[in-house]
Protein backbone atom coordinates (compact mmCIF):
# COMPACT_ATOMS: atom_id res chain seq x y z
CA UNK A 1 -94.37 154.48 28.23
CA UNK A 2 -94.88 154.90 24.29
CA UNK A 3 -97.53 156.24 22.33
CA UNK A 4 -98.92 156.49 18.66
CA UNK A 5 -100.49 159.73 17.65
CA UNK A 6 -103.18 158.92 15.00
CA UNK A 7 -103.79 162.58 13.31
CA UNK A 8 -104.88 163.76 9.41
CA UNK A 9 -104.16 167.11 8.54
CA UNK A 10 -103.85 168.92 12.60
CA UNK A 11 -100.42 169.46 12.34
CA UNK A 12 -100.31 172.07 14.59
CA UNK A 13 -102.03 170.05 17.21
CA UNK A 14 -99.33 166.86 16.14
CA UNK A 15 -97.05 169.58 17.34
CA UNK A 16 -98.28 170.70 20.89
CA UNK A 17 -99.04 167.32 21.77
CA UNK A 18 -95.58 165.73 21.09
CA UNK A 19 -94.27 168.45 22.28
CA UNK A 20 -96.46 167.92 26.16
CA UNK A 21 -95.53 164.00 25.40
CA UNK A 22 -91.78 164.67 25.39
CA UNK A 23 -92.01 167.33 28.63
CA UNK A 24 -93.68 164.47 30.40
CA UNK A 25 -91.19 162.06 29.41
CA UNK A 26 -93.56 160.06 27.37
CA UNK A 27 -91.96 158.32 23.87
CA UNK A 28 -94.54 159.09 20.55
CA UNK A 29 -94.56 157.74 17.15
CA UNK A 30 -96.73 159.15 14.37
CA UNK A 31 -99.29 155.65 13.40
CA UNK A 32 -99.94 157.50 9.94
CA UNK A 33 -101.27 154.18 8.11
CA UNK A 34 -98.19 152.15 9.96
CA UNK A 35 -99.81 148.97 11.85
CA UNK A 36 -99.67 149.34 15.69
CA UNK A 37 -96.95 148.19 16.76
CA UNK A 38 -97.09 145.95 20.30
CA UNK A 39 -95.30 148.42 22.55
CA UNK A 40 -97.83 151.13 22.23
CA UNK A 41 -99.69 151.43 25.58
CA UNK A 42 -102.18 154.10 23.93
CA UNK A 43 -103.49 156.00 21.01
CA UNK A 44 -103.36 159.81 20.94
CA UNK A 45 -106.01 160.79 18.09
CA UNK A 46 -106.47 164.41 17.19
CA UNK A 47 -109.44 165.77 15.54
CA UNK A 48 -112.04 165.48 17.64
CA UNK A 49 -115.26 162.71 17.16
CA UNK A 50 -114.51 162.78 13.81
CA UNK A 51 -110.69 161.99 14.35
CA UNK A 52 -111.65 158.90 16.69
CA UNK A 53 -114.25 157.66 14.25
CA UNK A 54 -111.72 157.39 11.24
CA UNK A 55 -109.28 155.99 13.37
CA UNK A 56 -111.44 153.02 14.35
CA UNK A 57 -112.55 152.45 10.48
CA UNK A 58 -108.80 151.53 9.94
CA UNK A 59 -107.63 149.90 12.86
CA UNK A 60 -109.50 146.96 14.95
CA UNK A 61 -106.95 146.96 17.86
CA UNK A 62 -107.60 147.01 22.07
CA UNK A 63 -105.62 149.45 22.77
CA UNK A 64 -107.01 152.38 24.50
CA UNK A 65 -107.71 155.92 22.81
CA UNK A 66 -107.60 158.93 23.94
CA UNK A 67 -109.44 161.60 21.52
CA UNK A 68 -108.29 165.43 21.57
CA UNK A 69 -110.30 168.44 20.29
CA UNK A 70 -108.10 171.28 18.28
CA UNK A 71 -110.14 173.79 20.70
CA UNK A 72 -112.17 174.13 23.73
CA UNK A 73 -114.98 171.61 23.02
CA UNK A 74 -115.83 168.38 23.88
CA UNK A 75 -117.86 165.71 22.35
CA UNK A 76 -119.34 161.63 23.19
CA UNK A 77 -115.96 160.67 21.84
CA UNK A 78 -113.05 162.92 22.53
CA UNK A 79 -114.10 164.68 25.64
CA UNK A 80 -110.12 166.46 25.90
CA UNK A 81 -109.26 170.16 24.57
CA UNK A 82 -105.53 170.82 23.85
CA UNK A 83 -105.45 173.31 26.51
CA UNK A 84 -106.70 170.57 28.95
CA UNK A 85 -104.29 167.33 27.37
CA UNK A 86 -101.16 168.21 29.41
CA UNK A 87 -103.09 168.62 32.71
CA UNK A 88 -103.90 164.73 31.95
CA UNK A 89 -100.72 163.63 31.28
CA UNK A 90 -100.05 162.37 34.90
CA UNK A 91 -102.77 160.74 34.83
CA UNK A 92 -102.39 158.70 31.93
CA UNK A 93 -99.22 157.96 32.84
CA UNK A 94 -100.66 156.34 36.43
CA UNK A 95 -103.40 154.86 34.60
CA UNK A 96 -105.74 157.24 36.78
CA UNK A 97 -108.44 157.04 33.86
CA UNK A 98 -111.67 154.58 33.12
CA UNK A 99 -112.18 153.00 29.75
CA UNK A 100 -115.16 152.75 27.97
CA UNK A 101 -115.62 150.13 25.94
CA UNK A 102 -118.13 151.04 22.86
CA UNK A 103 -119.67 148.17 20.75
CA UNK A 104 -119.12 149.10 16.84
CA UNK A 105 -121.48 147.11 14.15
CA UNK A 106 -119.91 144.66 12.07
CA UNK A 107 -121.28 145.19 8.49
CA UNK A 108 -121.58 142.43 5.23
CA UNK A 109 -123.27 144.11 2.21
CA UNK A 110 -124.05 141.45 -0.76
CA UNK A 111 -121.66 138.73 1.33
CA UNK A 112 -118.34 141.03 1.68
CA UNK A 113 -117.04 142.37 4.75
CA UNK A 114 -116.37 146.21 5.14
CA UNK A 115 -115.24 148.33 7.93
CA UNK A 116 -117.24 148.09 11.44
CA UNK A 117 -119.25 151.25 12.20
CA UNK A 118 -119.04 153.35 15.47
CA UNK A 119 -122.33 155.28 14.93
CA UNK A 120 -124.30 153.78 12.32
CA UNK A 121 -125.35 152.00 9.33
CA UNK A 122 -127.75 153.97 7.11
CA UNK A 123 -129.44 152.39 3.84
CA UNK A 124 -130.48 154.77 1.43
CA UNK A 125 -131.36 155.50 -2.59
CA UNK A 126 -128.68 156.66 -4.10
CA UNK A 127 -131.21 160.44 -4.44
CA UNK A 128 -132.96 161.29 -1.95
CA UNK A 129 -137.14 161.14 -1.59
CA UNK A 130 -136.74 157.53 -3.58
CA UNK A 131 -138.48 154.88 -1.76
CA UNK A 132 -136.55 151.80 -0.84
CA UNK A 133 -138.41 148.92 -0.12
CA UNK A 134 -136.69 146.11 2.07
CA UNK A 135 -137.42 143.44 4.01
CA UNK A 136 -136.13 143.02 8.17
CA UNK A 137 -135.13 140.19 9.57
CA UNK A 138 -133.89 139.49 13.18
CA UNK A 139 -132.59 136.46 13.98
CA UNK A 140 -133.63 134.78 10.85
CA UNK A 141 -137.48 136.06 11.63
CA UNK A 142 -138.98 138.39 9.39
CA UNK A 143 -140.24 141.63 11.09
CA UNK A 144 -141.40 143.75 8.37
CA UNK A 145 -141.32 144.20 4.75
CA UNK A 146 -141.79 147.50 4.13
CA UNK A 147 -141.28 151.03 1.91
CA UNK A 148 -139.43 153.73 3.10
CA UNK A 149 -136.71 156.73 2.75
CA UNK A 150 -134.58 154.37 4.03
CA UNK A 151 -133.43 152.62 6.93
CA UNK A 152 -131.24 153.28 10.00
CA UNK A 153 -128.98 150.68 12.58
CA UNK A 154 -127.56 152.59 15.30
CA UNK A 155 -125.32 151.97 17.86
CA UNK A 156 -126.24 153.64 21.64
CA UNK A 157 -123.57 156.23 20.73
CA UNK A 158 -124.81 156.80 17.14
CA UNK A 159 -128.44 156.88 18.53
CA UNK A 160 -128.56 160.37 19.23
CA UNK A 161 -126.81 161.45 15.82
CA UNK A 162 -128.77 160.68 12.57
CA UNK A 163 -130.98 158.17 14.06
CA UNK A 164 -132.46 160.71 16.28
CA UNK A 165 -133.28 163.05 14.01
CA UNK A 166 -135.20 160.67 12.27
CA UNK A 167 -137.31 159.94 15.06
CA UNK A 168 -135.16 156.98 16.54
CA UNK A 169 -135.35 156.75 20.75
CA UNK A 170 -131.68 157.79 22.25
CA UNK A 171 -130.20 154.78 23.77
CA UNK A 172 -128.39 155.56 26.81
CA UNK A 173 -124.71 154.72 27.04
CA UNK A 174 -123.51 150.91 28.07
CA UNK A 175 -127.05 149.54 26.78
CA UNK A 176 -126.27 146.00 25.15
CA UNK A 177 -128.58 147.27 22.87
CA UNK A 178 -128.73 148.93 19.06
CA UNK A 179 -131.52 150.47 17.64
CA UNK A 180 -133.23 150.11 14.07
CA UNK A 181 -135.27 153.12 12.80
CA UNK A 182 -137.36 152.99 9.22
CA UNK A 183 -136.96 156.64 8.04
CA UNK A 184 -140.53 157.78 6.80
CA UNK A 185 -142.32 154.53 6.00
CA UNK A 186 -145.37 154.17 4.46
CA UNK A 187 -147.25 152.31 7.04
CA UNK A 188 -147.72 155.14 9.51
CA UNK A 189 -147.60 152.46 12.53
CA UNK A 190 -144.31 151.32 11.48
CA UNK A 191 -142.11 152.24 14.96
CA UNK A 192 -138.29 152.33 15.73
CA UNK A 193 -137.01 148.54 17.14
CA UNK A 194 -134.45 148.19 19.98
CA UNK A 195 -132.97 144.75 19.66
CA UNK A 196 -130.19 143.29 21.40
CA UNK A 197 -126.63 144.05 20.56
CA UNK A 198 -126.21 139.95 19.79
CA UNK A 199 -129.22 139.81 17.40
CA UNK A 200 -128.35 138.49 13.93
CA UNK A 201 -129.71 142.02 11.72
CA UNK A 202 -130.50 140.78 8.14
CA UNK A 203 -132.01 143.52 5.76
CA UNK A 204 -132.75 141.83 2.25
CA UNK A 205 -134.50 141.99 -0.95
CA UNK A 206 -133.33 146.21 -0.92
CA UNK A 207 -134.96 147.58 -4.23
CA UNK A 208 -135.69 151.07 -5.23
CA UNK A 209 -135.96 152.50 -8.39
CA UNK A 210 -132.37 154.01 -8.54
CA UNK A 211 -129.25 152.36 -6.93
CA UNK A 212 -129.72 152.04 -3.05
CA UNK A 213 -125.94 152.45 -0.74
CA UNK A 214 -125.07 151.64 2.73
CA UNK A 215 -123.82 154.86 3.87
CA UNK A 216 -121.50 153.98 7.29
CA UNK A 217 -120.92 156.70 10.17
CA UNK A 218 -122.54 159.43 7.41
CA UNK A 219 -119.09 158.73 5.82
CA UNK A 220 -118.34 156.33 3.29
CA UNK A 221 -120.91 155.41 0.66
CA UNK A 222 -120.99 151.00 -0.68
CA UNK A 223 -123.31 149.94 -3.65
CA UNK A 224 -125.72 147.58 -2.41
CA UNK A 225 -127.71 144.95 -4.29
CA UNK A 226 -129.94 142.90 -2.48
CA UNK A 227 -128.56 142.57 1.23
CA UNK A 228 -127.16 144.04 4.71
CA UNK A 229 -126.19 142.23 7.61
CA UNK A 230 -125.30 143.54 10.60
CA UNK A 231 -123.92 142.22 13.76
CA UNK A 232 -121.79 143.12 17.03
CA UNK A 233 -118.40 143.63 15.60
CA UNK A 234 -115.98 141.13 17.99
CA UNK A 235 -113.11 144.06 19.27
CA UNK A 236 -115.16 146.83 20.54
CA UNK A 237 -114.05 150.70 20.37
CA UNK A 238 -111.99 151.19 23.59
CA UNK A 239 -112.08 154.89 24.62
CA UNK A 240 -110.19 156.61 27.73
CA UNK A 241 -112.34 158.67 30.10
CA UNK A 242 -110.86 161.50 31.57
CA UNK A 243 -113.93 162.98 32.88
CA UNK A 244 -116.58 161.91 34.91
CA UNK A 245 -120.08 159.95 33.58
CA UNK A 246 -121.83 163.03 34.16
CA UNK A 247 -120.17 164.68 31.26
CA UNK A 248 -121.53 162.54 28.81
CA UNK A 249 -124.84 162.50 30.31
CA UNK A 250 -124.86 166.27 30.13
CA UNK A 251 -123.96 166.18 25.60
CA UNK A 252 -126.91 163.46 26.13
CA UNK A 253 -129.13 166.66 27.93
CA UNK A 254 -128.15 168.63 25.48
CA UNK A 255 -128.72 166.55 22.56
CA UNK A 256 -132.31 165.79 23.32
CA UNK A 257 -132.86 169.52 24.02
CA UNK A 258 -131.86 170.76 20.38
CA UNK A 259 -133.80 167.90 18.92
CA UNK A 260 -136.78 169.48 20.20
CA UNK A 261 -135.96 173.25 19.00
CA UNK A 262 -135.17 171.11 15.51
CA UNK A 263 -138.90 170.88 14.52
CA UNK A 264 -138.86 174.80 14.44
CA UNK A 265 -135.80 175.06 12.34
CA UNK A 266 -135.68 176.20 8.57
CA UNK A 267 -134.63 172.85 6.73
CA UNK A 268 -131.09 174.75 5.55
CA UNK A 269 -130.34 175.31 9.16
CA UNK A 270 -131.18 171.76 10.05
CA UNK A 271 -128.93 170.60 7.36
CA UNK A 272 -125.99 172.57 8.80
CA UNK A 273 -126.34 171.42 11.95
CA UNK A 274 -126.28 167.84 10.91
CA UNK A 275 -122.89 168.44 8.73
CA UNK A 276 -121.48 170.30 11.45
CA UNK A 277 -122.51 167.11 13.86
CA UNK A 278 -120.32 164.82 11.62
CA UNK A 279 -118.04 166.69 9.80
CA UNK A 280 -117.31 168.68 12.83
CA UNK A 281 -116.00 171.98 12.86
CA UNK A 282 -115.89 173.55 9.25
CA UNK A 283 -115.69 176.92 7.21
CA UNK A 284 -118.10 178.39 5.08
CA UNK A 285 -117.12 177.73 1.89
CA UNK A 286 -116.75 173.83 3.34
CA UNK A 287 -120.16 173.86 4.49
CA UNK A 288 -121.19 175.41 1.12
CA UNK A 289 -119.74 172.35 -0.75
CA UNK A 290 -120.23 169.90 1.49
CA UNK A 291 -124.38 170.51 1.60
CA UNK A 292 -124.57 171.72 -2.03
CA UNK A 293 -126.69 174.84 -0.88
CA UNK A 294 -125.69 178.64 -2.44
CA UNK A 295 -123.70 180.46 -0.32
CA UNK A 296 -126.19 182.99 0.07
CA UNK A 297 -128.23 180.57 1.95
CA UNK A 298 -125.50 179.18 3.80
CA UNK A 299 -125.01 182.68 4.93
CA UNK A 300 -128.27 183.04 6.29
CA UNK A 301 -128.23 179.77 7.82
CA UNK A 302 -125.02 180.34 9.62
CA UNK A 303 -126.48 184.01 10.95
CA UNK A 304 -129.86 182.54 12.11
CA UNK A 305 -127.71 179.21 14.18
CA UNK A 306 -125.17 181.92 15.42
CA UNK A 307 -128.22 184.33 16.63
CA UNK A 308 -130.05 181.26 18.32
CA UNK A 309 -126.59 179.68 19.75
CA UNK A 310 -126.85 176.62 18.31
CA UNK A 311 -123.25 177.19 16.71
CA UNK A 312 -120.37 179.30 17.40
CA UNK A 313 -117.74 181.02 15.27
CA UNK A 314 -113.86 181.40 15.90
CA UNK A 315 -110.53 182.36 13.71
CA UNK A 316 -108.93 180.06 12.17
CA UNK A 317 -105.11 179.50 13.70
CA UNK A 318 -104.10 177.85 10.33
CA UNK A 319 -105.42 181.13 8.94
CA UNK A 320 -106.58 184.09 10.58
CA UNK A 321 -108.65 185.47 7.82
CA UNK A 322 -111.17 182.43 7.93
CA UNK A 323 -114.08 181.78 10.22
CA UNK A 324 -114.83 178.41 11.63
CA UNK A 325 -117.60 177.02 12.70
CA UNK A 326 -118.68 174.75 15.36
CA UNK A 327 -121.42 173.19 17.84
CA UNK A 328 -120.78 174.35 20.72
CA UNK A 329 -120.67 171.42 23.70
């Protein structure tokens, strides 16, 4: 058996897991930005959500990933701690596993193809509380034209991410469905769609009075000028399951639980929360510059979501004088 390990900047974790590979017997290469080559039976990917999510922006292939967490967490994508991957390695080597097979969104903006997303497509001002108007088509029908902070396609494993917290229904997992969410529109009947994961998604005529982007999987920001379309990208995201169904129902539980104790949350907590959701796990001073907010605030933030449990706090291994911070799954 051979494997590529897909990793950016764990290389501690690179370490420990080549080092269970080899004590199984199990050949590893390091995929870097190398294309896969045709013997690799699997993809280790370190990092967590966020590790699997940049690893399917680059590569398009079937073969099977298996996403590790640096610590003892688990999330809708990588579901295995280091402390648990050598425990699996047996397994994976019998094929005693289930794969999931997750549809991404294939994205055009203004004609030209970019990356697929895994969670969503967002399309937003370039500043925030600027309206962008736009006009929704499915299928070649048009839905709506309306105004609005902006608008939201969402895949049923991106649905409980940003699209929730903008009021967007959480589509359970293997629903041949993605959902479509107009963040704070003017017409106050204006609800969330669920279409079907075939339908032809044209957004067109986007206007606002500053430049309007296509933000994919809260990542990667692309100027847009008049129109998105999205469809079901061909090679879906093939994921291994170690663990039973009922562990992704339970993040599901708990992901519809803390959107509820969200209404009651000061807006710099909320904000944490949501960088913490898709950065995953960060310091401070990374939180600080990654939300813009004054560390003072950040520090009050972090003492109020620590107090409440909505995020926990460990040492850094890299560093033992930093403090990192997590949600806690």
């Amino acid at each position: 058996m051979k494997v590529a390990i897909y990793s950016q900047d764990h290389e501690h974790t690179v370490k420990s897991v080549k080092a269970s590979l080899e004590s199984h017997g199990i050949e590893s290469v390091n995929l870097g930005k190398k294309p896969l080559g045709k013997d690799i039976e699997y993809v280790i990917v370190t990092g967590g959500d966020r590790g699997v999510r940049k690893y399917f922006h680059h590569y398009n292939s079937a073969v099977p990933v298996l996403g590790i967490n640096e610590f003892e967490s688990s999330g809708f994508l990588a579901q295995t701690d280091l402390k648990q991957f050598p425990i699996y390695l047996n397994r994976l080597k019998k094929g005693d596993f289930s794969i999931e097979a997750l549809p991404r969104v294939g994205v055009k903006i203004d004609g030209k193809q970019i990356y697929p997303a895994l969670n969503d497509v967002a399309i937003f001002s370039s500043k925030s509380a600027i309206l962008v108007e736009h006009v929704l088509r499915i299928n070649g029908e048009e839905l709506w034209h309306d105004s609005s902070d902006g608008l939201i396609i969402s895949t049923p494993i991106g649905s409980s991410a940003y699209s929730m917290s903008a009021g967007g229904p959480t589509i359970y997992q293997n629903s041949k469905v993605f959902g479509i969410v107009s963040v704070n529109s003017l017409d106050i009947t204006r609800r969330p769609l669920i279409v079907p994961e075939d339908a032809f998604i044209e957004i067109d005529d986007i206007s606002s009075s500053l430049r309007c982007e296509v933000v994919i999987d809260g990542k990667d920001r692309f100027k847009v000028d008049k129109t998105v379309v999205c469809t079901k990208f061909p090679q879906s995201a093939n994921v291994i399951r170690m663990k039973k169904d009922s562990t992704t129902v339970s993040a599901l539980a708990k992901k519809v639980k803390l959107a509820d104790e969200l209404l009651n949350m000061p807006p710099s907590s909320k904000l944490l929360l949501k960088t913490l959701e898709y950065e995953g796990s960060l310091t401070q001073k990374e939180l600080a510059e990654k939300t813009m907010l004054p560390d003072r605030t950040v520090r009050l933030a972090l003492s109020h979501l620590l107090e409440k449990g909505y995020v926990k706090r460990r040492v850094s291994l890299r560093d033992t004088r930093q403090r990192i911070y997590e949600i806690p799954k």
